[in-house]
Protein backbone atom coordinates (compact mmCIF):
# COMPACT_ATOMS: atom_id res chain seq x y z
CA UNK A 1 113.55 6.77 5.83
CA UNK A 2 115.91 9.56 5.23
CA UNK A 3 114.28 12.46 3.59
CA UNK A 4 116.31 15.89 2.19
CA UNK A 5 114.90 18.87 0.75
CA UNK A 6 115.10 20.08 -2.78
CA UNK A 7 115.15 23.36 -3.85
CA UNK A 8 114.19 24.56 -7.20
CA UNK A 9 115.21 28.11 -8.09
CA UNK A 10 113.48 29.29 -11.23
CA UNK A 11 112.09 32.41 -13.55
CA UNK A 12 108.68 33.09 -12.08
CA UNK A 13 107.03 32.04 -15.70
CA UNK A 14 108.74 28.48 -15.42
CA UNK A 15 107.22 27.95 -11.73
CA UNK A 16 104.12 26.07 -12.88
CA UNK A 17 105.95 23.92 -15.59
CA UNK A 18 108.96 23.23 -12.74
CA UNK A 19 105.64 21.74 -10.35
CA UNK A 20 104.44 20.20 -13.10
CA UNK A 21 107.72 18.42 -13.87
CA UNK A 22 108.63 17.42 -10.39
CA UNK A 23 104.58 16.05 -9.46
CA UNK A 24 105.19 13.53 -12.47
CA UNK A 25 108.29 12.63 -11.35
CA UNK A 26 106.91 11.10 -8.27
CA UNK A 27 106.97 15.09 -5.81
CA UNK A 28 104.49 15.54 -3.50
CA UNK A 29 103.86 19.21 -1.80
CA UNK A 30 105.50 22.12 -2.45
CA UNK A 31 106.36 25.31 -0.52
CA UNK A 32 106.53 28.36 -2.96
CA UNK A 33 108.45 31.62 -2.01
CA UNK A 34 109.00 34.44 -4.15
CA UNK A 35 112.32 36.55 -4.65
CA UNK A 36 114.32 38.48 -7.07
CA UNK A 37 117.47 37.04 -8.60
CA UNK A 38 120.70 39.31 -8.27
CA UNK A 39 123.53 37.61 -10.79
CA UNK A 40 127.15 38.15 -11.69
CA UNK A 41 125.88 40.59 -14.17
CA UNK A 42 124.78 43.77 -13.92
CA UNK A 43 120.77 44.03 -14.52
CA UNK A 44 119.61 46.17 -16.99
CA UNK A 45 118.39 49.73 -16.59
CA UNK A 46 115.48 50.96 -18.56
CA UNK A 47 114.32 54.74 -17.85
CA UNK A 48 116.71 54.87 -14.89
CA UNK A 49 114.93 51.62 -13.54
CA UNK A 50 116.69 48.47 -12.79
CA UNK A 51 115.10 45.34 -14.00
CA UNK A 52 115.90 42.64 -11.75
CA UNK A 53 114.16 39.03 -12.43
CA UNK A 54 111.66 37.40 -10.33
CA UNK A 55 112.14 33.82 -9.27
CA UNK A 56 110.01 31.08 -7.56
CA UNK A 57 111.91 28.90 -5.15
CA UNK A 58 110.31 25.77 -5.21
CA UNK A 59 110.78 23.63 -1.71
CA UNK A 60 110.03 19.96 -1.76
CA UNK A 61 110.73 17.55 1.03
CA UNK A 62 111.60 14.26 -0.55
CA UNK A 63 112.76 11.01 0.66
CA UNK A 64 116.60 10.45 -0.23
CA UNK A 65 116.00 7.85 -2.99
CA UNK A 66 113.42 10.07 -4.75
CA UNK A 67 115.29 13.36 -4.66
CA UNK A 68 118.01 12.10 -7.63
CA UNK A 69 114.84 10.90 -9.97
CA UNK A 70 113.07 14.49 -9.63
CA UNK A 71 116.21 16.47 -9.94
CA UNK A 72 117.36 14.84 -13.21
CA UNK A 73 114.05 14.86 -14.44
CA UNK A 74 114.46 19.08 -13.61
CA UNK A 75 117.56 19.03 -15.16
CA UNK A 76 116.35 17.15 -18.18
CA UNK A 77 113.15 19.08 -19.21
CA UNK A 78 114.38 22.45 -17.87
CA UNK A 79 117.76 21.92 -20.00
CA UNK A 80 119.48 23.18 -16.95
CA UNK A 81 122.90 21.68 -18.13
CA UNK A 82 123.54 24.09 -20.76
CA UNK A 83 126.16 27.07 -20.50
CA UNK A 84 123.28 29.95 -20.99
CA UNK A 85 121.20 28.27 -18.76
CA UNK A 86 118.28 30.95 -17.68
CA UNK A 87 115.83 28.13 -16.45
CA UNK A 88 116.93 28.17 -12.77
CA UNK A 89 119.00 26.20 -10.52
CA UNK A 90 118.06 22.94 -8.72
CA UNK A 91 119.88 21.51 -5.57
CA UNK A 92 119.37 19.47 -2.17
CA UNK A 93 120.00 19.18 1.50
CA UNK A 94 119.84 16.71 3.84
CA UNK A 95 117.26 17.38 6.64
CA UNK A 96 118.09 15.83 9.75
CA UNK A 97 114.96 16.26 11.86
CA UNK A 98 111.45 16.41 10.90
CA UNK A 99 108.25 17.49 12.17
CA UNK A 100 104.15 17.61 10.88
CA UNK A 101 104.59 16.13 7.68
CA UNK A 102 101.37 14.14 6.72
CA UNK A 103 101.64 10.77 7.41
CA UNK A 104 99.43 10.30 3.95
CA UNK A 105 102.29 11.94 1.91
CA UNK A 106 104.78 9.58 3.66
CA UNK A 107 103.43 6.34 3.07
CA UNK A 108 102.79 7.12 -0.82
CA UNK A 109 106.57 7.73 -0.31
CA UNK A 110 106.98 4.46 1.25
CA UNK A 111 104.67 2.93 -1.64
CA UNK A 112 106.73 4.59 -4.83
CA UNK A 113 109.95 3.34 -3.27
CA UNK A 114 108.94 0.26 -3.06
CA UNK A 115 107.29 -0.01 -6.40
CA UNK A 116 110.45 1.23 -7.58
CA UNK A 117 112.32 -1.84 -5.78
């Protein structure tokens, strides 16, 4: 099974909806970091204090054939297709060695892509 990791960048106050979206889409664990997000465009100042936004990244490994179902699903309830889109940024990489994932976690894997078959 090849497996790939996808990344979900969004506004800290969309990071439990974006877990929520991806776990019904058939996502397992996540690994959360948290960041600020530095744009094209200058951030606002307020009081001589620059407000920069705070983001989530959202790291999920998936198995190839699940990755495309949970990033549409992103793109569809996040409305990240849009030209003012401020709901974050989704994307994937392959992985090409892994290491200490649960075997549980993989054979529900194995189990959705078959069910899916």
């Amino acid at each position: 099974m090849r497996f790939v990791v996808l990344a979900a960048i969004v506004p800290d106050n969309k990071e439990e909806e974006a877990i929520g979206i991806a776990k019904k889409a058939g996502a397992g664990g996540v690994t959360i970091l948290h960041g600020k997000n530095i744009g094209l465009e200058e951030k606002k100042v307020f009081f001589g204090l620059t407000l920069e936004e705070n983001v989530s990244v959202l790291l999920f490994i998936l198995p190839q054939r699940l990755s495309m179902k949970i990033l549409k699903a992103f793109r569809k309830e996040l409305q990240l297709n849009n030209e003012n889109n401020t709901n974050g940024i989704v994307f994937t990489f392959p992985l090409t060695h892994l290491s200490g994932m649960e075997s549980k976690e993989v054979k529900l894997f194995e189990q959705e892509i078959l069910e899916e078959l």
